[in-house]
N, C-alpha and C. Protein backbone atom coordinates (compact mmCIF):
# COMPACT_ATOMS: atom_id res chain seq x y z
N UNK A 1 -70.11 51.88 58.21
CA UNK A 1 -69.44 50.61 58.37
C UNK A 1 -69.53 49.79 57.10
N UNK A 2 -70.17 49.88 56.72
CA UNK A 2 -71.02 49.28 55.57
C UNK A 2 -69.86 49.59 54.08
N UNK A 3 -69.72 50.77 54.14
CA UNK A 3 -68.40 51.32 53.28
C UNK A 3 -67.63 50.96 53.22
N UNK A 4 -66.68 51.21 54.57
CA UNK A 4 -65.70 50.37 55.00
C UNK A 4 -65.66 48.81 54.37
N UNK A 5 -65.99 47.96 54.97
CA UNK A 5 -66.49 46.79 54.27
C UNK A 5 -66.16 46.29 52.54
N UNK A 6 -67.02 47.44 52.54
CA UNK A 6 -66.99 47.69 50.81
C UNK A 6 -65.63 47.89 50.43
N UNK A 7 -65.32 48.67 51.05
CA UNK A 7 -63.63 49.27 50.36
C UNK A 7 -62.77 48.25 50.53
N UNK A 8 -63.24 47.66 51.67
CA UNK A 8 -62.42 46.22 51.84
C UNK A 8 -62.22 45.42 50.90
N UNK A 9 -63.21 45.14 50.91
CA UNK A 9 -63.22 44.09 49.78
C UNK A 9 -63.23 44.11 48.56
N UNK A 10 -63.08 45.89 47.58
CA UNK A 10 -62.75 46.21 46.38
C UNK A 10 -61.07 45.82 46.63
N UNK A 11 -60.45 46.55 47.37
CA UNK A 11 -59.11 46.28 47.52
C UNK A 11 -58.49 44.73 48.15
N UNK A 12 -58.64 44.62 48.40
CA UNK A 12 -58.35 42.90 48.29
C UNK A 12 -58.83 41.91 47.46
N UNK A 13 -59.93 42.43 46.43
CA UNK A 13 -60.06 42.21 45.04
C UNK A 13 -58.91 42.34 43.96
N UNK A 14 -58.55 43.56 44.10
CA UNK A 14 -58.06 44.43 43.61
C UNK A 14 -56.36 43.84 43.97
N UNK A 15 -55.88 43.55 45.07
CA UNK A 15 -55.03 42.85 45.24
C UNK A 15 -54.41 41.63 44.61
N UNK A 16 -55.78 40.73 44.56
CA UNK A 16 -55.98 39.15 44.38
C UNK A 16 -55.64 39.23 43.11
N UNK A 17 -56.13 40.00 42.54
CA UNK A 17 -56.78 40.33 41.25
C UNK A 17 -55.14 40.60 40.47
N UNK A 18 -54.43 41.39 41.08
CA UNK A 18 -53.25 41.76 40.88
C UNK A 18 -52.30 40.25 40.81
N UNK A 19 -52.17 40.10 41.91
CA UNK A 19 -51.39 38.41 42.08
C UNK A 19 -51.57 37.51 41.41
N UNK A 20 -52.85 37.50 40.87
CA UNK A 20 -53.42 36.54 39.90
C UNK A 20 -53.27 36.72 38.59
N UNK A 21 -53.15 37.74 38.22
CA UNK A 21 -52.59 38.18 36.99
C UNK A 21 -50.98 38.40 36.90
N UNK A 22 -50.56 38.49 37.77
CA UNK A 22 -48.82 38.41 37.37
C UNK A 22 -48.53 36.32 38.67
N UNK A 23 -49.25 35.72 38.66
CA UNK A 23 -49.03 34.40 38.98
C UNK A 23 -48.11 33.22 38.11
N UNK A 24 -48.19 33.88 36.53
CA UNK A 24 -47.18 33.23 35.56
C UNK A 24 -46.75 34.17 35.07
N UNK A 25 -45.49 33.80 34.48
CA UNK A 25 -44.71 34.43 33.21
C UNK A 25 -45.70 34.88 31.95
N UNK A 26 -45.19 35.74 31.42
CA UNK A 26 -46.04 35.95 30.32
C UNK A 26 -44.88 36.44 29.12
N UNK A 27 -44.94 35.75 27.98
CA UNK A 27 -43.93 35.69 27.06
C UNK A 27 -44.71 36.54 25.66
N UNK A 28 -44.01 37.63 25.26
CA UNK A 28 -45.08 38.07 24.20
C UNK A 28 -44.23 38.11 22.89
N UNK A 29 -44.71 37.36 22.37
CA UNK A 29 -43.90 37.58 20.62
C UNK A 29 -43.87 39.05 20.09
N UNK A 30 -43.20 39.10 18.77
CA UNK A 30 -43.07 40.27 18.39
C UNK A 30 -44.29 40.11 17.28
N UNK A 31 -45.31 39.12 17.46
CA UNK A 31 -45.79 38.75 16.29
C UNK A 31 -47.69 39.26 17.42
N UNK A 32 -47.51 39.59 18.75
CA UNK A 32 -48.42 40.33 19.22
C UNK A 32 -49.01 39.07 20.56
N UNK A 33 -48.60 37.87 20.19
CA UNK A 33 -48.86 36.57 20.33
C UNK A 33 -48.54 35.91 22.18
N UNK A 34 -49.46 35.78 22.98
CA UNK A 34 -48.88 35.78 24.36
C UNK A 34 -49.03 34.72 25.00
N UNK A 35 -48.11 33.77 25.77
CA UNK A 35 -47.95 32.79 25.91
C UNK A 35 -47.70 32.73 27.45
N UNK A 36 -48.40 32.49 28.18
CA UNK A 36 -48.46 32.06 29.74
C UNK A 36 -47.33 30.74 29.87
N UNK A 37 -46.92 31.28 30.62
CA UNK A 37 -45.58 30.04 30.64
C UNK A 37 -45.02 30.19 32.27
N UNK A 38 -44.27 29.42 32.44
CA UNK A 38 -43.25 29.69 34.06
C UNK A 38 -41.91 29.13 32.48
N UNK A 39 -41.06 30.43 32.85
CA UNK A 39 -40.15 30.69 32.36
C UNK A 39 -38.82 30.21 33.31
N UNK A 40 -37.94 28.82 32.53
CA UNK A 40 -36.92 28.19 32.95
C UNK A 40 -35.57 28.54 33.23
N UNK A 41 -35.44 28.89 32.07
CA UNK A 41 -33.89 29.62 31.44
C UNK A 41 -34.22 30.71 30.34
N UNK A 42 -33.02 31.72 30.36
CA UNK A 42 -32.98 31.98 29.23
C UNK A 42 -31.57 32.53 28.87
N UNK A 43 -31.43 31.89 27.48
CA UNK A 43 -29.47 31.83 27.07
C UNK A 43 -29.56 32.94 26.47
N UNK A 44 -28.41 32.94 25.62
CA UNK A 44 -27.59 34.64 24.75
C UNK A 44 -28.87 34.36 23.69
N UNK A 45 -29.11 32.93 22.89
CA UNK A 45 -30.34 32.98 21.97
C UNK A 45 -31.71 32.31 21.82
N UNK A 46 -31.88 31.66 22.94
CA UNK A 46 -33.27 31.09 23.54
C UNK A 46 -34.10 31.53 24.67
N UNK A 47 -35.17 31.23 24.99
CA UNK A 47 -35.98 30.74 26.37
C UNK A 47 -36.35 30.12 26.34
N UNK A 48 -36.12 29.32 27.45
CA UNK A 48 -36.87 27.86 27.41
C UNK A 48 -37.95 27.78 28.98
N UNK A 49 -38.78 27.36 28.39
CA UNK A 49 -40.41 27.53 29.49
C UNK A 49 -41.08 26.47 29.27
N UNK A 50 -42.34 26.39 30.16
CA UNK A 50 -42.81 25.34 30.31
C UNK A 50 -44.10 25.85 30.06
N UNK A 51 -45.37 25.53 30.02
CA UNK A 51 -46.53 26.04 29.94
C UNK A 51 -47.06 26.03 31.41
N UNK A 52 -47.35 27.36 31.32
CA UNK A 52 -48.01 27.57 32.38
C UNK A 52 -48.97 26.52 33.33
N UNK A 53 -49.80 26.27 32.31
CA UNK A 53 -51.33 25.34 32.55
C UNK A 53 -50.44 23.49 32.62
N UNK A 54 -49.30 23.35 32.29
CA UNK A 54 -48.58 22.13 32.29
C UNK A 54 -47.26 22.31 32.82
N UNK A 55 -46.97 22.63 34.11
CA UNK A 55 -45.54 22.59 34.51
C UNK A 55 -44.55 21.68 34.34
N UNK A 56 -45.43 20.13 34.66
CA UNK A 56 -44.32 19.12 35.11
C UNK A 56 -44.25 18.63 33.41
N UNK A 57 -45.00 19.07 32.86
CA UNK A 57 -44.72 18.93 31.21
C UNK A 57 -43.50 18.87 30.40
N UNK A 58 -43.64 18.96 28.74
CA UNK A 58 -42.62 19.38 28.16
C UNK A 58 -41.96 20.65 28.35
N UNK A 59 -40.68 20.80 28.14
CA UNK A 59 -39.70 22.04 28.09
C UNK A 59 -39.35 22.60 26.45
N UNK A 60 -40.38 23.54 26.40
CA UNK A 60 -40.44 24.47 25.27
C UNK A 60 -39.07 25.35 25.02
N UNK A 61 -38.67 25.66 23.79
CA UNK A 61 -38.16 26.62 23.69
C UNK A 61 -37.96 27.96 22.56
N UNK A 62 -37.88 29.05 22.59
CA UNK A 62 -38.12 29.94 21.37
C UNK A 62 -36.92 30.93 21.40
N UNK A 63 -37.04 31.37 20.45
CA UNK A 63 -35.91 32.12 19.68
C UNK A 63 -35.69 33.49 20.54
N UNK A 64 -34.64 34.12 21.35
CA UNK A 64 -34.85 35.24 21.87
C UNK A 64 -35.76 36.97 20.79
N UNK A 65 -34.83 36.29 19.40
CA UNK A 65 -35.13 37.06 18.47
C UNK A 65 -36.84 36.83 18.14
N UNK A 66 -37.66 35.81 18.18
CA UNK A 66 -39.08 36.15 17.87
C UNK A 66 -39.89 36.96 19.39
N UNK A 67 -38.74 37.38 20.32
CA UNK A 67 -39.61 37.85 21.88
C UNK A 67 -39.88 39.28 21.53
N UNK A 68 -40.36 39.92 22.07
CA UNK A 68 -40.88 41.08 22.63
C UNK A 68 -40.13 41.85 23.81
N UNK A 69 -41.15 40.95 24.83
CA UNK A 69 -40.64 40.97 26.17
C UNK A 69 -41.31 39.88 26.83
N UNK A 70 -40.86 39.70 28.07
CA UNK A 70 -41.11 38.55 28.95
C UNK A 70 -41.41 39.73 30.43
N UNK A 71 -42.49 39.19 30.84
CA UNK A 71 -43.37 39.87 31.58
C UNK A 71 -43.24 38.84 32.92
N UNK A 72 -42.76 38.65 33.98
CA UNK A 72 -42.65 37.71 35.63
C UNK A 72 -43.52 37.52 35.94
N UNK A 73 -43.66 37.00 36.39
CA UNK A 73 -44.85 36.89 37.99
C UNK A 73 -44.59 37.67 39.06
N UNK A 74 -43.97 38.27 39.27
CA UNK A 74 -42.99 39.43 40.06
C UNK A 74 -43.21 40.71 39.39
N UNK A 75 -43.37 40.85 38.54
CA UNK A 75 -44.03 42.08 38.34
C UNK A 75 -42.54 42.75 37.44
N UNK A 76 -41.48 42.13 37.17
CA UNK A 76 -40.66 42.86 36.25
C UNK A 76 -40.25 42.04 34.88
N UNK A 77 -39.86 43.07 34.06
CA UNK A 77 -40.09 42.87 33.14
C UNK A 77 -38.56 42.39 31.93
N UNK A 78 -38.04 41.93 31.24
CA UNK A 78 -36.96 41.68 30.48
C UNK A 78 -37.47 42.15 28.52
N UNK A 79 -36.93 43.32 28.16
CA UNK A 79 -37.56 43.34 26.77
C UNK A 79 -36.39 43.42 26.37
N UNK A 80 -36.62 42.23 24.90
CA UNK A 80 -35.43 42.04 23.77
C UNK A 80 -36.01 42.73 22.75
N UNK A 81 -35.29 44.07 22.53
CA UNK A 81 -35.82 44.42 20.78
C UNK A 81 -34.32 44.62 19.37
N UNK A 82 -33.84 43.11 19.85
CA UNK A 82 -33.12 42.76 19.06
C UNK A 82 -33.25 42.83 17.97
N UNK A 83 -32.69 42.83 16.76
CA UNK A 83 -33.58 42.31 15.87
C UNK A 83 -32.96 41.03 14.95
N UNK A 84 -33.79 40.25 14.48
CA UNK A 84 -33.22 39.09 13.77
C UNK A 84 -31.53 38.98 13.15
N UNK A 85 -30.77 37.53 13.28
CA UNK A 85 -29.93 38.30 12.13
C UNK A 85 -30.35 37.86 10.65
N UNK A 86 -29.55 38.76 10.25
CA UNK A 86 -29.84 38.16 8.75
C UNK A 86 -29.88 36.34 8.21
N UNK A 87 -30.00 36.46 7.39
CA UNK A 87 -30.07 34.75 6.90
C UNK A 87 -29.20 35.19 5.65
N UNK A 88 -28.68 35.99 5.32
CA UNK A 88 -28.08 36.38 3.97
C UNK A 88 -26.45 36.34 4.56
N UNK A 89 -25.77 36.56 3.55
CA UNK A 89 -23.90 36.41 3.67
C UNK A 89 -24.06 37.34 4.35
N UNK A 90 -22.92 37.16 5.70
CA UNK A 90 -22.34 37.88 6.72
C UNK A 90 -21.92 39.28 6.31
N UNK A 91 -21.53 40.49 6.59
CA UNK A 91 -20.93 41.08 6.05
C UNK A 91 -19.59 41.55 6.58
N UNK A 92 -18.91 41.65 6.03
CA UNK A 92 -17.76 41.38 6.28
C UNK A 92 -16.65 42.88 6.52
N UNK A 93 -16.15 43.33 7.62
CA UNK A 93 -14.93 44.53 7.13
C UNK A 93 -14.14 43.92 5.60
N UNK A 94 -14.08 45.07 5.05
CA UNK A 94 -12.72 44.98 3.84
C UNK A 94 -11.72 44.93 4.21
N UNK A 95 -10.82 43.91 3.79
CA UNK A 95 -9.46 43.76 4.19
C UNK A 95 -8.63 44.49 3.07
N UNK A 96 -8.13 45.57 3.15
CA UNK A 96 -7.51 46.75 2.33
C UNK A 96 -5.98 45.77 1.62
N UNK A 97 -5.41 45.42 2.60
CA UNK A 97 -4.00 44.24 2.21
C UNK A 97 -4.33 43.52 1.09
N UNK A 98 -5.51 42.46 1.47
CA UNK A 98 -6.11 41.48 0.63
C UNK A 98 -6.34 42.39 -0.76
N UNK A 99 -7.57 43.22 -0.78
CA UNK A 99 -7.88 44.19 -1.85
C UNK A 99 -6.46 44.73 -2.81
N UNK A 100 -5.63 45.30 -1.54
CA UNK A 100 -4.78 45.76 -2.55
C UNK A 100 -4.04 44.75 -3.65
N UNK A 101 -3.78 43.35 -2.95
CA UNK A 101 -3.07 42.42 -3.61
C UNK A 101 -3.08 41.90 -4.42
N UNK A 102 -5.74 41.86 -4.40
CA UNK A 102 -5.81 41.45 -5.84
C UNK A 102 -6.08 42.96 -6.65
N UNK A 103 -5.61 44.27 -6.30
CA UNK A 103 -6.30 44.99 -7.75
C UNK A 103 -4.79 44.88 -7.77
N UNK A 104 -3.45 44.62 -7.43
CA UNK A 104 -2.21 44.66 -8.05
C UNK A 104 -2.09 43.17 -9.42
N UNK A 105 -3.06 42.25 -8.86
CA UNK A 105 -2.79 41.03 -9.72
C UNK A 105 -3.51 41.45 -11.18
N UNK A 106 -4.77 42.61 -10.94
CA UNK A 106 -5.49 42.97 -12.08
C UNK A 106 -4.61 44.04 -12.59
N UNK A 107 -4.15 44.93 -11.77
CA UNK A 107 -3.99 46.30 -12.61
C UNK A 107 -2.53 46.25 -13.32
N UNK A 108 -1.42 45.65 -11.87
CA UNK A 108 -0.53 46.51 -12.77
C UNK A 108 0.72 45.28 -13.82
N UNK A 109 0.81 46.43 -14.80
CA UNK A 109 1.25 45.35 -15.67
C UNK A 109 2.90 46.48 -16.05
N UNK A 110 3.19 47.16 -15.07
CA UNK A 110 4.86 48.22 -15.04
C UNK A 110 5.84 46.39 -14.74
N UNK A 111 5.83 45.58 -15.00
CA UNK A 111 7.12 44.95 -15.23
C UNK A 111 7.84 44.53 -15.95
N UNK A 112 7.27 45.10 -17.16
CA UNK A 112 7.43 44.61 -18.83
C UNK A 112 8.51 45.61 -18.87
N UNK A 113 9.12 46.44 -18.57
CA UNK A 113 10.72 46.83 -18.73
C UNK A 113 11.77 46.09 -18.22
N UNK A 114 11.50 45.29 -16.93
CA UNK A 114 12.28 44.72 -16.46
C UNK A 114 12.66 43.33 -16.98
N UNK A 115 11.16 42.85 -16.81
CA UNK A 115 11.12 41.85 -17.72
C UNK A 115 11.51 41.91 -19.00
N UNK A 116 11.59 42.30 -20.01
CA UNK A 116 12.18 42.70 -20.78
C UNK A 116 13.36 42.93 -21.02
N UNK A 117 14.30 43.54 -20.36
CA UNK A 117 15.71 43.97 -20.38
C UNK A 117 16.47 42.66 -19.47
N UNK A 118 15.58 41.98 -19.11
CA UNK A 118 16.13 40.36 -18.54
C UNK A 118 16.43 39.48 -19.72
N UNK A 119 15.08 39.35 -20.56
CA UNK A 119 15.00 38.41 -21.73
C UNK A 119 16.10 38.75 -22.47
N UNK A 120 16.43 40.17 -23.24
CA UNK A 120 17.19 40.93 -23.85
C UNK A 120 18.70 40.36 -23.87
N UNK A 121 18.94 41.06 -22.14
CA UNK A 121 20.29 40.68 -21.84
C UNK A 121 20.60 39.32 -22.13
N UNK A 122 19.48 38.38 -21.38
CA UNK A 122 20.12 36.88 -21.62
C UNK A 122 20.17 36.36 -23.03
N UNK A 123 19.39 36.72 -23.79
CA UNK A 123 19.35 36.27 -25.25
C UNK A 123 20.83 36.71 -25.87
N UNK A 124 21.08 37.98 -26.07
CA UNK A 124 21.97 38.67 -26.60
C UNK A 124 23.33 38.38 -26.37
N UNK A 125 23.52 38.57 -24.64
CA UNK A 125 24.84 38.14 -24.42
C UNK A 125 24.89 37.29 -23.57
N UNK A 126 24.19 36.28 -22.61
CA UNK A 126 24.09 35.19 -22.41
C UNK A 126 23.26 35.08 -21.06
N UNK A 127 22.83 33.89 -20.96
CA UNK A 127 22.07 33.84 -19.72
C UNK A 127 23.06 33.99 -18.00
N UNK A 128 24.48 33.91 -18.32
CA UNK A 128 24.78 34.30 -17.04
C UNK A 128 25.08 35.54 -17.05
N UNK A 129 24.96 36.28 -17.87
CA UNK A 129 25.29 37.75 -17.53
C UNK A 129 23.70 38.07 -17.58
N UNK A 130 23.04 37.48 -18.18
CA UNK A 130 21.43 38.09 -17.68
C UNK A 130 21.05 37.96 -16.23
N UNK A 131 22.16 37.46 -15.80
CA UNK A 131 21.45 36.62 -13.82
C UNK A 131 21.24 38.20 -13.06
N UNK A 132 22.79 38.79 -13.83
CA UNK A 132 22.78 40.56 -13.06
C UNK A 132 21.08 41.01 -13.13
N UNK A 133 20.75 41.27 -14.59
CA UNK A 133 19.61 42.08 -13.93
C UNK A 133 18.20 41.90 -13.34
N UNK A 134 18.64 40.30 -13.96
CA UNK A 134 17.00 39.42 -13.08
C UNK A 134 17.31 39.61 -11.67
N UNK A 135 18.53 39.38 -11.17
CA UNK A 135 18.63 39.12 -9.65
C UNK A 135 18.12 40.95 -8.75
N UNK A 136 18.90 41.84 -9.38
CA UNK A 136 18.32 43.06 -9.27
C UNK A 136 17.15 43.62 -9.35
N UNK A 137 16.45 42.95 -10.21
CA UNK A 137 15.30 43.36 -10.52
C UNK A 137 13.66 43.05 -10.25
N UNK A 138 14.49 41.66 -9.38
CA UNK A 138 14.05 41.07 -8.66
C UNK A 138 13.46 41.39 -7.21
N UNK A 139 14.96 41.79 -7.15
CA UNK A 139 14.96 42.08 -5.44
C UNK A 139 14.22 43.55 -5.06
N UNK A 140 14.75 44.52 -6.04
CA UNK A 140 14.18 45.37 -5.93
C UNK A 140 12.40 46.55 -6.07
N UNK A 141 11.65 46.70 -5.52
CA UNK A 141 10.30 47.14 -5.38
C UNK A 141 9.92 47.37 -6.48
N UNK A 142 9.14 47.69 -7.33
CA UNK A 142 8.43 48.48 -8.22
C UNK A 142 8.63 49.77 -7.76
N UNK A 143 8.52 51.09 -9.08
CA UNK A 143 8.87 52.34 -8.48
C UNK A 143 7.56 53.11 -8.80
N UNK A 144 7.03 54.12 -8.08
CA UNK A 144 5.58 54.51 -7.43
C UNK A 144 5.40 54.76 -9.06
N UNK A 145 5.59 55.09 -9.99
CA UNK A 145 4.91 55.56 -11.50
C UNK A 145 4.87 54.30 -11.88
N UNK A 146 5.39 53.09 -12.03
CA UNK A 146 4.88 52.10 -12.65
C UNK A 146 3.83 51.09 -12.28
N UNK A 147 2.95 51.47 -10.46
CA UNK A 147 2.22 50.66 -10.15
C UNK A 147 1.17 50.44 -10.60
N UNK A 148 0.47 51.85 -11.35
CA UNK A 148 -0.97 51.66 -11.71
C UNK A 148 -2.08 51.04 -11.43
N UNK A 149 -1.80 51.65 -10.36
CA UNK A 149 -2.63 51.45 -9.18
C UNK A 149 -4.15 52.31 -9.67
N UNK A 150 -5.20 51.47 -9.05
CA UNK A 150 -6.74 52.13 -10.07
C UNK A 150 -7.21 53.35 -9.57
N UNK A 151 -6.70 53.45 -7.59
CA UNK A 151 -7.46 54.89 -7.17
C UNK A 151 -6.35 55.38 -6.01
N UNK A 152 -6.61 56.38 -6.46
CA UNK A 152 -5.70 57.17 -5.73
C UNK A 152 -5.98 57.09 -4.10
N UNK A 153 -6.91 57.26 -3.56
CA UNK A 153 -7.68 56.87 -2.43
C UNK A 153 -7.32 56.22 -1.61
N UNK A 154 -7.24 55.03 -2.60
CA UNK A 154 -7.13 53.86 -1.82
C UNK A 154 -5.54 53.56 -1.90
N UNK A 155 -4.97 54.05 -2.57
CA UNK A 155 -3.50 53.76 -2.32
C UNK A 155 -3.06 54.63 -1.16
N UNK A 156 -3.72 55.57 -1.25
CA UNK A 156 -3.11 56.46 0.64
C UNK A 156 -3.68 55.47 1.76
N UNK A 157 -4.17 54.27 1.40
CA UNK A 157 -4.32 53.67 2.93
C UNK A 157 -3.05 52.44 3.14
N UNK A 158 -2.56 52.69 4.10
CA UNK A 158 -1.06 52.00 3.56
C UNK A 158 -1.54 50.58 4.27
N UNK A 159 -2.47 49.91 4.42
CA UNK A 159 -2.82 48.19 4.34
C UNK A 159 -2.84 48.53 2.98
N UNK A 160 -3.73 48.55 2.04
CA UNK A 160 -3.73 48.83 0.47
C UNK A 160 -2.10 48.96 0.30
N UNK A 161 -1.60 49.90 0.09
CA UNK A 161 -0.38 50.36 -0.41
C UNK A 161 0.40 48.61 0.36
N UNK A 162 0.46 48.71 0.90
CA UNK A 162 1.69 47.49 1.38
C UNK A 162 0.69 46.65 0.51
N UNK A 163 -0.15 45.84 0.68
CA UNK A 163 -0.24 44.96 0.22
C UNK A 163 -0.18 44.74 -1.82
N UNK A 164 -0.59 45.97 -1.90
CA UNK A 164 -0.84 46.51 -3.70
C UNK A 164 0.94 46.24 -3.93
N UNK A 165 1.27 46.83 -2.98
CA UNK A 165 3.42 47.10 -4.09
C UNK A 165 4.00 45.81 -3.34
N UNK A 166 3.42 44.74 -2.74
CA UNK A 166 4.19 43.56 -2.06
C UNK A 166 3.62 42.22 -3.38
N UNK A 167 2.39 42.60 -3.80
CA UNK A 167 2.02 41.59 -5.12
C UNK A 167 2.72 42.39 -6.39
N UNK A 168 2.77 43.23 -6.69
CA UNK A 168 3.08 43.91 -7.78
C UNK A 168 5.04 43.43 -7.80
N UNK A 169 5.70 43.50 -6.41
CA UNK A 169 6.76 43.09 -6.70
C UNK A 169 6.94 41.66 -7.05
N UNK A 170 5.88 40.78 -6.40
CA UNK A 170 6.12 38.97 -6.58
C UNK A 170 5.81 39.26 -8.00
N UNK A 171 4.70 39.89 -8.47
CA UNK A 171 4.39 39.75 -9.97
C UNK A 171 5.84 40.09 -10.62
N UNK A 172 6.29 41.18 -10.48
CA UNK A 172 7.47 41.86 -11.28
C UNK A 172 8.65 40.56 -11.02
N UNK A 173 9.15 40.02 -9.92
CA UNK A 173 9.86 39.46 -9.90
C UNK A 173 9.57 37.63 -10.84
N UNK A 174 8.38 37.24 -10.39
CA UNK A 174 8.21 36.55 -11.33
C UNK A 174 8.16 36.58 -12.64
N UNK A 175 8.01 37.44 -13.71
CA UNK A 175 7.74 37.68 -14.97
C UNK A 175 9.51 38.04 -14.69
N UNK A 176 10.42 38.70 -14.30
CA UNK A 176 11.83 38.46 -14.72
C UNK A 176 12.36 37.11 -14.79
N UNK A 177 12.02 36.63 -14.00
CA UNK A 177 12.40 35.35 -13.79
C UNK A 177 12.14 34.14 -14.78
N UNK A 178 11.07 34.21 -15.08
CA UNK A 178 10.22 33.71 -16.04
C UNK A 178 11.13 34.05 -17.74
N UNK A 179 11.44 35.53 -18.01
CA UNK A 179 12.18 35.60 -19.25
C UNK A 179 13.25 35.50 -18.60
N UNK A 180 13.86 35.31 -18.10
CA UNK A 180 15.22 34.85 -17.61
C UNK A 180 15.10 33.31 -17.93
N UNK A 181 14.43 32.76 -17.40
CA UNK A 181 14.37 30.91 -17.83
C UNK A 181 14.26 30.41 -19.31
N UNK A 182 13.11 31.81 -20.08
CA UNK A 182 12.83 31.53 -21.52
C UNK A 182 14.29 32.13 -22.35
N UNK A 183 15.25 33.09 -21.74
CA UNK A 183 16.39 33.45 -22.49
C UNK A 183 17.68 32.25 -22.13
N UNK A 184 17.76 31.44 -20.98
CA UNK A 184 18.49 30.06 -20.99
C UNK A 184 17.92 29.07 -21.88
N UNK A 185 16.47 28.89 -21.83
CA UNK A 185 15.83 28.21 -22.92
C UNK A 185 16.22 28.19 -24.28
N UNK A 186 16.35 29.20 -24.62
CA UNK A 186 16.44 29.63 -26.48
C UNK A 186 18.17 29.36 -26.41
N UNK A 187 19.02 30.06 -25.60
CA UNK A 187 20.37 29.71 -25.13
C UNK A 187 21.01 27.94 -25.88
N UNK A 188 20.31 27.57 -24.62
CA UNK A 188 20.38 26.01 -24.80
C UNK A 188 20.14 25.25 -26.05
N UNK A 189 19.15 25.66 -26.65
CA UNK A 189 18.43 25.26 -27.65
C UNK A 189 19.80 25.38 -29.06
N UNK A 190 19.77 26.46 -28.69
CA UNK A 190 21.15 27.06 -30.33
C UNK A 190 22.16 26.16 -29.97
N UNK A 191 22.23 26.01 -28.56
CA UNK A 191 23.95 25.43 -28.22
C UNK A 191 23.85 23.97 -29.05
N UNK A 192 22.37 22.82 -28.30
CA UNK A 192 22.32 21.48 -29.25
C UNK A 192 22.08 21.79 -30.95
N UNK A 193 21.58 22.90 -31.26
CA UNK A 193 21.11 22.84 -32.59
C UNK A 193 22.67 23.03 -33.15
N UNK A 194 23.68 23.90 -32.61
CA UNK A 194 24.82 24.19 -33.23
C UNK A 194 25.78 23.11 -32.92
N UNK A 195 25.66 22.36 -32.51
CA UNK A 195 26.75 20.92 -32.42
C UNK A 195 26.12 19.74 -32.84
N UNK A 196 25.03 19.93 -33.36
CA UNK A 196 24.87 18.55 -34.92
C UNK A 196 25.29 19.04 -36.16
């Protein structure tokens, strides 16, 4: 009987003992650090708790990212092994369009024929017969040998490719345009210099 007894009362020790140890929350940092709390809320990047030993107290709160895990009074458990984010620049997908647009503003320099045979025409035989090949030359794309383009690679990805031959044409069309204005320029210029 005497045993009995005994066993009794290891196990309802053993019980108590249990209940009493999962009676609060238990919050464990990743820093090893454990914090008895009754646990309030917890959002996408906080928990907010109260101290155990001070309920009607202040409302604490910590970073999901410095947790561990959070241990119930219920006996289950929630583990975040998130990990921090960075504090450094975001990183970002490459935008291939963008990329292509500025290595077209660096690389290619194929509009100096066009440009060229704009200035030419208008100087030579006048700025309205130069309108023909600015307006043409304008309108029309860059042709695949004059893009000079830096990698081959990256021109088979057609965001790159569209965006690389869509700056390369504003470039090309601007620089015609541009000696097209400087061949009315010089134009003009002879016309007042030749009627004083």
């Amino acid at each position: 009987m005497n045993k009995i007894i005994t066993k009794s009362i290891l196990i309802f020790t053993l019980y108590l003992g249990n209940n009493v140890a999962y009676s609060q929350d238990l919050i464990i940092k990743k820093t090893s650090e454990d914090i008895q709390a009754k646990v309030i809320e917890v959002t996408t990047n906080e928990i907010k708790y109260k101290k155990f030993d001070n309920q009607n107290g202040v409302t604490y709160s910590i970073l999901k990212t410095d947790v561990l895990m959070i241990r119930y009074e219920n006996g289950s458990k929630d583990i975040f092994n998130e990990t921090a984010p960075s504090k450094t620049a975001p990183v970002e997908t490459e935008n291939y369009f963008l990329k292509g647009q500025k290595d077209a503003s660096i690389y290619y320099k194929g509009y100096k024929g066009a440009g060229t045979g704009t200035l030419i025409t208008g100087l030579l035989l006048s700025p309205l017969i130069g309108l023909i090949p600015a307006t043409a030359c304008s309108l029309t794309p860059p042709q695949t040998q004059n893009l000079e383009y830096p990698n081959e690679k990256l021109f088979s990805n057609a965001d790159y490719q569209n965006g690389y031959t869509q700056k390369a044409k504003k470039i090309k069309s601007n620089k015609v345009w541009t000696n097209w204005g400087i061949a009315l320029g010089v134009n003009l210029i002879l016309i007042l210099a030749l009627q004083k």
